[in-house]
N, C-alpha and C. Protein backbone atom coordinates (compact mmCIF):
# COMPACT_ATOMS: atom_id res chain seq x y z
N UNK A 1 -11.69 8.41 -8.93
CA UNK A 1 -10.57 8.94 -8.19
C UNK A 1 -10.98 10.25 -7.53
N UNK A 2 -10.53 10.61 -6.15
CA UNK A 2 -10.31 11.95 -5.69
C UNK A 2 -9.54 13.34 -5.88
N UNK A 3 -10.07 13.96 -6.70
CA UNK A 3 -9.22 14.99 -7.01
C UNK A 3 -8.26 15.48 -6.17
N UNK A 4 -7.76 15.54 -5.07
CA UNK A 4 -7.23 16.28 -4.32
C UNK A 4 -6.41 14.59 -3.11
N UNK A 5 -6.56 13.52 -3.48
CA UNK A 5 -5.86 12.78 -2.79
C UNK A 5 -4.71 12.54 -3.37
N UNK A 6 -3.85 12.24 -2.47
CA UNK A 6 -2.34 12.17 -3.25
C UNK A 6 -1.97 11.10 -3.94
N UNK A 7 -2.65 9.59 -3.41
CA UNK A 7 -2.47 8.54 -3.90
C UNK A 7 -2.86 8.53 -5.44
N UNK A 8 -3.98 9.42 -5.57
CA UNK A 8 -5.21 9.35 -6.53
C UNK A 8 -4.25 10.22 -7.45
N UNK A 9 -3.41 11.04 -7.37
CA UNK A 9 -2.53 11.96 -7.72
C UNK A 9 -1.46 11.12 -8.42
N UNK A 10 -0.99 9.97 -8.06
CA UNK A 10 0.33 9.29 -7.89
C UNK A 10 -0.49 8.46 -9.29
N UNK A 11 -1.25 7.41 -9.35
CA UNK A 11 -1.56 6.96 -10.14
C UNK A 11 -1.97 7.90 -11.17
N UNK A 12 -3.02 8.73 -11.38
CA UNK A 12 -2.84 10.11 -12.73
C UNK A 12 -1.90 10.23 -13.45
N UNK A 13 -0.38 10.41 -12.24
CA UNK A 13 0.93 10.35 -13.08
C UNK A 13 1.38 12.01 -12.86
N UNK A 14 0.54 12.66 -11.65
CA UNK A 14 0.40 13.71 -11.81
C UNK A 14 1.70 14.11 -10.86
N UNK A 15 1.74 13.26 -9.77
CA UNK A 15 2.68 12.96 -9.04
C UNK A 15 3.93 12.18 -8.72
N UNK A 16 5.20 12.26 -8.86
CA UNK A 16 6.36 10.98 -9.86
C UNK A 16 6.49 9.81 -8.58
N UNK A 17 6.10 8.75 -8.86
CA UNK A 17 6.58 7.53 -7.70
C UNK A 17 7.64 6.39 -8.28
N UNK A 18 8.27 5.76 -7.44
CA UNK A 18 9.23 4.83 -7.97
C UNK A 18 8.51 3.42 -7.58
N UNK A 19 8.13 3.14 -9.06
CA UNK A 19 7.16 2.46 -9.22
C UNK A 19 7.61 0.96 -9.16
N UNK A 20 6.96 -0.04 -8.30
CA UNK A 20 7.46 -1.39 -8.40
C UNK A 20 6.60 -2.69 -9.46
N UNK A 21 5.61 -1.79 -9.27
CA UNK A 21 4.03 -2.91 -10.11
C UNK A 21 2.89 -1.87 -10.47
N UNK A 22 2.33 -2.55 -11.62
CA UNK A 22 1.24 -1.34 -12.21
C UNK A 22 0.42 -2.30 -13.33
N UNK A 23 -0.91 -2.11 -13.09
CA UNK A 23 -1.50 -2.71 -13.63
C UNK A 23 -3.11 -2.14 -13.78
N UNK A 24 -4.27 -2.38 -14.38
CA UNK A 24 -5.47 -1.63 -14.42
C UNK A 24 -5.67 -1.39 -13.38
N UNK A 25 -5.90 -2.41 -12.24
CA UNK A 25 -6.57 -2.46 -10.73
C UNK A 25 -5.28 -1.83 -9.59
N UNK A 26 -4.58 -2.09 -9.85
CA UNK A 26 -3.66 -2.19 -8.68
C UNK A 26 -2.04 -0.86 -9.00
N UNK A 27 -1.38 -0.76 -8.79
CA UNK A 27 -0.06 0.07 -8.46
C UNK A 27 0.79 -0.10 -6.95
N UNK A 28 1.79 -0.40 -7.31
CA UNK A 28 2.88 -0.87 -5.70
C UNK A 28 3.76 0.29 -6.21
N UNK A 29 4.42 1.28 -4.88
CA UNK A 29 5.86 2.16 -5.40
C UNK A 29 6.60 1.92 -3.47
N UNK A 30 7.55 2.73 -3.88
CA UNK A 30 8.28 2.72 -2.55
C UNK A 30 8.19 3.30 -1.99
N UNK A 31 7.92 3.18 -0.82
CA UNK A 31 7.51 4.42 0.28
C UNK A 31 8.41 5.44 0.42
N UNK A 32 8.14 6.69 0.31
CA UNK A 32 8.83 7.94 0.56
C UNK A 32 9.47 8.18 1.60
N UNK A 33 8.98 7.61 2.78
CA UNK A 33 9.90 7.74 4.12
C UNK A 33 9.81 6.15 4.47
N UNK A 34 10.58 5.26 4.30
CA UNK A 34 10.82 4.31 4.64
C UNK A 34 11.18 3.83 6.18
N UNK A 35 10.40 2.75 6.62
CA UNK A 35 10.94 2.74 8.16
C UNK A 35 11.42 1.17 8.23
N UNK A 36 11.81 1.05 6.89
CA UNK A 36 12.59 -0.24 6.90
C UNK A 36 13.85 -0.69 5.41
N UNK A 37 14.27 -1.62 5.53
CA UNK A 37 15.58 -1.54 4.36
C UNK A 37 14.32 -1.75 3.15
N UNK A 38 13.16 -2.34 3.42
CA UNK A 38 12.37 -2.38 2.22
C UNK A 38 10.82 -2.00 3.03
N UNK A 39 10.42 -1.14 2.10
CA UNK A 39 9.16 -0.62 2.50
C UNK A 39 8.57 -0.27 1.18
N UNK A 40 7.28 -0.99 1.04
CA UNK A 40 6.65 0.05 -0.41
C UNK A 40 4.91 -0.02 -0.08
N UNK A 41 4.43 0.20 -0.96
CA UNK A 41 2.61 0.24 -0.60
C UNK A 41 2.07 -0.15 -2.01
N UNK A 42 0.89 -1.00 -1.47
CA UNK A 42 0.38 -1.42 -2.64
C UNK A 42 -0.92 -1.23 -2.52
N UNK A 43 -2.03 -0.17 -3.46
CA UNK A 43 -2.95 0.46 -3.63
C UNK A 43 -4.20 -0.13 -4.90
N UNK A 44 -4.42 0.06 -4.83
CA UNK A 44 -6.16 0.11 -5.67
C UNK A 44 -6.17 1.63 -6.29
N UNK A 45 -6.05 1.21 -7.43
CA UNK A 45 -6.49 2.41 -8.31
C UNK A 45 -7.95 3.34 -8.13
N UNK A 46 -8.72 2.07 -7.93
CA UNK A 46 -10.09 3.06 -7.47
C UNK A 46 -9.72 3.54 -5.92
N UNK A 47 -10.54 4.21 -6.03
CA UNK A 47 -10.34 5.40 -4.55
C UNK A 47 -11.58 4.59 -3.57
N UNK A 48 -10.56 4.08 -2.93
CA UNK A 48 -11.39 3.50 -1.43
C UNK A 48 -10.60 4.52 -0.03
N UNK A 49 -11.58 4.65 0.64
CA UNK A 49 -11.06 6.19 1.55
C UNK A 49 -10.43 5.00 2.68
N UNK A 50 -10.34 3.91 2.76
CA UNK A 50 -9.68 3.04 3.79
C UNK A 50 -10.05 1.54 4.10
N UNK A 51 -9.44 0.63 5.24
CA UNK A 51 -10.09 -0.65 5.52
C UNK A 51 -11.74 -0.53 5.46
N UNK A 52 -12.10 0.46 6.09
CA UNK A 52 -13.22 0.23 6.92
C UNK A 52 -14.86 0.85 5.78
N UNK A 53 -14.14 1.56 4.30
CA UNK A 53 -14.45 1.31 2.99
C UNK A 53 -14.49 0.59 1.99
N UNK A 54 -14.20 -0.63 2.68
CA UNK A 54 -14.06 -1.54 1.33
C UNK A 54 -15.46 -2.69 1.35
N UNK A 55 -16.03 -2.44 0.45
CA UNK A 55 -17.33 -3.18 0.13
C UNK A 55 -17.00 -4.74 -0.63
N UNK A 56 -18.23 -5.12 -0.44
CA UNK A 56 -18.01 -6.52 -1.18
C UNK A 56 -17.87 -6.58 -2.80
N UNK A 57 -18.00 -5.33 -2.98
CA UNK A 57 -17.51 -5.27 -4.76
C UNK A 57 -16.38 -4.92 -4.72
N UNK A 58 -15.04 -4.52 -3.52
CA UNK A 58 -13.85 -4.31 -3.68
C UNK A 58 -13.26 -5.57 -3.04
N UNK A 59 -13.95 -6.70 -3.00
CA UNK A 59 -12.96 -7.95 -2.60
C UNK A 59 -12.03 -8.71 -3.63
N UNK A 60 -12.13 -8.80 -4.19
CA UNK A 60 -11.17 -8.97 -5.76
C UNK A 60 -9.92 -8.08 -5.70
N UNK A 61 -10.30 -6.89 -5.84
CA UNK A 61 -9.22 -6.23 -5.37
C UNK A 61 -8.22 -6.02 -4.58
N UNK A 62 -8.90 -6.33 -3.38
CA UNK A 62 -8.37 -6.49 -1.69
C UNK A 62 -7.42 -7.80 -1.73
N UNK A 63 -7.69 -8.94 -2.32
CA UNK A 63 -7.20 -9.87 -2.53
C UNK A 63 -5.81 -9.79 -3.49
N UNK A 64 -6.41 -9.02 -4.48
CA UNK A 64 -5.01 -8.85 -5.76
C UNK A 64 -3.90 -7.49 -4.74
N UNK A 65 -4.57 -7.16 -4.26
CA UNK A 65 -3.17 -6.46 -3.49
C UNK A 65 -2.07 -7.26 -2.83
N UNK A 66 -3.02 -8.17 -1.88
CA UNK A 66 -1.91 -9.20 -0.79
C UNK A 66 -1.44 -9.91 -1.38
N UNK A 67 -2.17 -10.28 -2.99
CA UNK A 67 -0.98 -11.28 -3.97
C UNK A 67 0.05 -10.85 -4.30
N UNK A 68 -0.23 -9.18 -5.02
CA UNK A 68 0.66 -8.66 -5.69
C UNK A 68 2.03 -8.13 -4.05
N UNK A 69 1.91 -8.16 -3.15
CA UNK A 69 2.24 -7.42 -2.39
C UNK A 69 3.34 -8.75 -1.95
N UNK A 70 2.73 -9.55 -1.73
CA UNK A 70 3.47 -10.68 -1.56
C UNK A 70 4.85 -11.46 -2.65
N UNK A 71 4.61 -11.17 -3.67
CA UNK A 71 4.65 -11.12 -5.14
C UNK A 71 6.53 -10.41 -4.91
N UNK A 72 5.78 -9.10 -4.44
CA UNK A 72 7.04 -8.02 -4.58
C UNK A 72 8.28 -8.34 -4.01
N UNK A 73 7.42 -8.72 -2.40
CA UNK A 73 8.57 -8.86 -1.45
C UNK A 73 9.13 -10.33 -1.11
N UNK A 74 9.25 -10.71 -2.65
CA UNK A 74 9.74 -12.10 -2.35
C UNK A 74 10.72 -11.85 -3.88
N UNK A 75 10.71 -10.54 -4.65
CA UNK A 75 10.73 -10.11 -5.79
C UNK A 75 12.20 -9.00 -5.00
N UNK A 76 12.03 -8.57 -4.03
CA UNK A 76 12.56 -7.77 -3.18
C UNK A 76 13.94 -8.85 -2.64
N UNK A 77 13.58 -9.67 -2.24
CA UNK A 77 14.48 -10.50 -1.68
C UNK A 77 14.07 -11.45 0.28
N UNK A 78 12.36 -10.67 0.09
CA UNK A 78 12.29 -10.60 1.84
C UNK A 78 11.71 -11.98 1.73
N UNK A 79 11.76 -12.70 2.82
CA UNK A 79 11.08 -13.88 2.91
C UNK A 79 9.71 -14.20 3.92
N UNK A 80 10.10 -12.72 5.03
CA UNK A 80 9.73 -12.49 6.28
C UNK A 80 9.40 -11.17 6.11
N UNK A 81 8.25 -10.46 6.42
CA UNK A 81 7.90 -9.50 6.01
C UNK A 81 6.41 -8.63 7.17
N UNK A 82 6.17 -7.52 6.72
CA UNK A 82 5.05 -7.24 7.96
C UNK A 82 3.86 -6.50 6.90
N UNK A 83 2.73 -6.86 6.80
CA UNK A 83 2.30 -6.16 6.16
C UNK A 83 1.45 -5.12 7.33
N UNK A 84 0.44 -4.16 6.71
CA UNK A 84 -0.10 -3.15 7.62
C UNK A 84 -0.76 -2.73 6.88
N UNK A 85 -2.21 -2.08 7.27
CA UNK A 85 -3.32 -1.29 7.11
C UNK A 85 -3.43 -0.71 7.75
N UNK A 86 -4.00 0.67 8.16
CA UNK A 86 -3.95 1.54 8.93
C UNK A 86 -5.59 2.01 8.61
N UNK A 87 -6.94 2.35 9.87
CA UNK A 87 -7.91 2.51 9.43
C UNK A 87 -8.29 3.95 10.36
N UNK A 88 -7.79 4.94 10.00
CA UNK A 88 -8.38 6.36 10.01
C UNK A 88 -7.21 7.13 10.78
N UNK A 89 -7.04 7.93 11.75
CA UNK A 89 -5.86 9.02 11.71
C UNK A 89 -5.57 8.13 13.11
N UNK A 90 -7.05 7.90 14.07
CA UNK A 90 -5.81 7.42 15.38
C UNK A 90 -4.59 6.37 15.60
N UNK A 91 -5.37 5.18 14.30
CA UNK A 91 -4.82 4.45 13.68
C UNK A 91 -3.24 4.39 12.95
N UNK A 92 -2.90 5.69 12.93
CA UNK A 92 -1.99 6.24 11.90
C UNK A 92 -1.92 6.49 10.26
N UNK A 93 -3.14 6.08 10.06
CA UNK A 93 -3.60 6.54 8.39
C UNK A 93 -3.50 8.18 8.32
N UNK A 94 -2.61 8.22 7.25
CA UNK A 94 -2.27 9.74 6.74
C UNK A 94 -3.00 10.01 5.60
N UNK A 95 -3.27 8.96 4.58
CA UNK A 95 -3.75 9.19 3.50
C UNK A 95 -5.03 8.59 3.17
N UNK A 96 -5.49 9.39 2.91
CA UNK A 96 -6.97 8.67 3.44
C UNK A 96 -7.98 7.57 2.02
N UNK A 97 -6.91 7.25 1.26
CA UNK A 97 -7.00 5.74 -0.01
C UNK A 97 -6.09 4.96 0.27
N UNK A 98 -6.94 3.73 0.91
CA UNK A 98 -6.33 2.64 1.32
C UNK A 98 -5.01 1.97 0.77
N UNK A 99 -3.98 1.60 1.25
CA UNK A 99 -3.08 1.44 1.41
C UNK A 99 -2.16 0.12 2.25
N UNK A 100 -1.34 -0.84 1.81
CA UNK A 100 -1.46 -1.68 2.21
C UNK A 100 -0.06 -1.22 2.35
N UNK A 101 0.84 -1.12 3.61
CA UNK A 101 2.58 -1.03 3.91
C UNK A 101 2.70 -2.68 3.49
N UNK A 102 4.09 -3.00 2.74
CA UNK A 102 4.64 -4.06 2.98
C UNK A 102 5.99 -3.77 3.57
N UNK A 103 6.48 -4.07 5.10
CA UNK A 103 7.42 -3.76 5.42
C UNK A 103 8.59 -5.16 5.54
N UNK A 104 9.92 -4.81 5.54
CA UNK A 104 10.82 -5.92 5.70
C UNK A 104 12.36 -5.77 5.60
N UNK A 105 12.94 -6.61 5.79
CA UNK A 105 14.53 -6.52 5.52
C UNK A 105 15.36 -6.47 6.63
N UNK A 106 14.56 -6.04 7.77
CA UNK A 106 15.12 -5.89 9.50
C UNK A 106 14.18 -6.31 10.41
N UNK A 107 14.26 -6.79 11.84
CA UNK A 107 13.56 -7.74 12.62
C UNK A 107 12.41 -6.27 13.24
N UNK A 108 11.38 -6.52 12.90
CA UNK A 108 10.38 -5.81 13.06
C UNK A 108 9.60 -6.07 14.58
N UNK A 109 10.19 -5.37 15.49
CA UNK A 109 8.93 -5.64 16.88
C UNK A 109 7.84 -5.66 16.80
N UNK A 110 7.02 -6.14 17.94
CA UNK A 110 5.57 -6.25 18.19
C UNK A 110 5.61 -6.56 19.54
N UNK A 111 4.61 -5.26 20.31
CA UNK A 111 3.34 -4.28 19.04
C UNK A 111 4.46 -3.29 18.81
N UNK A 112 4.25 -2.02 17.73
CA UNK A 112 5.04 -1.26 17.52
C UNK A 112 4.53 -0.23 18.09
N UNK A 113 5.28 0.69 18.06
CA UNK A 113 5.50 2.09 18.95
C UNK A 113 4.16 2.55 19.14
């Protein structure tokens, strides 16, 4: 983990999240600023700095996210849903440990803003 990342912070416990799923590999909570009736993120405990970090020893992982993520928002009530990765700042990545948005609950445009 990164001392000083927030995600890396959130799993420690150092930081309080409203937690949906938690497990050795993985953690889902609800997004803090929501841009939908359901929004949460589902992460990798190990510290991958983004998409464009993830090695072939984090494919297991990468995989147990979109299960678990899928998992939620059918757990949520969504049937129809958007997921998102974001790979560095132009991208809109704020946090720089990968992060998977699962968004849903309202008709989501494309492309977005």
């Amino acid at each position: 983990m990164a001392e000083d990342c927030l995600f890396c912070k959130i799993i420690r416990g150092d930081i309080p999240a409203d937690k949906l799923y938690e497990d050795d590999e993985v953690l889902a909570f609800r997004d803090i600023a929501p841009v939908a009736p359901v929004h949460f993120l589902v992460i990798p405990k190990k510290h991958i700095s983004g998409p464009s970090g993830v090695t072939e020893e984090d494919d297991k992982v990468i995989g147990k996210m979109m299960r678990i993520g899928n998992h939620i928002a059918k757990e949520e009530g969504l049937e129809q849903f958007r997921l998102v990765l974001n790979n560095g700042a132009e991208a809109g990545q704020t946090v720089f440990h990968i992060h998977m948005h699962v968004i849903g609950g309202r008709s989501l445009n494309w492309p977005p803003g």
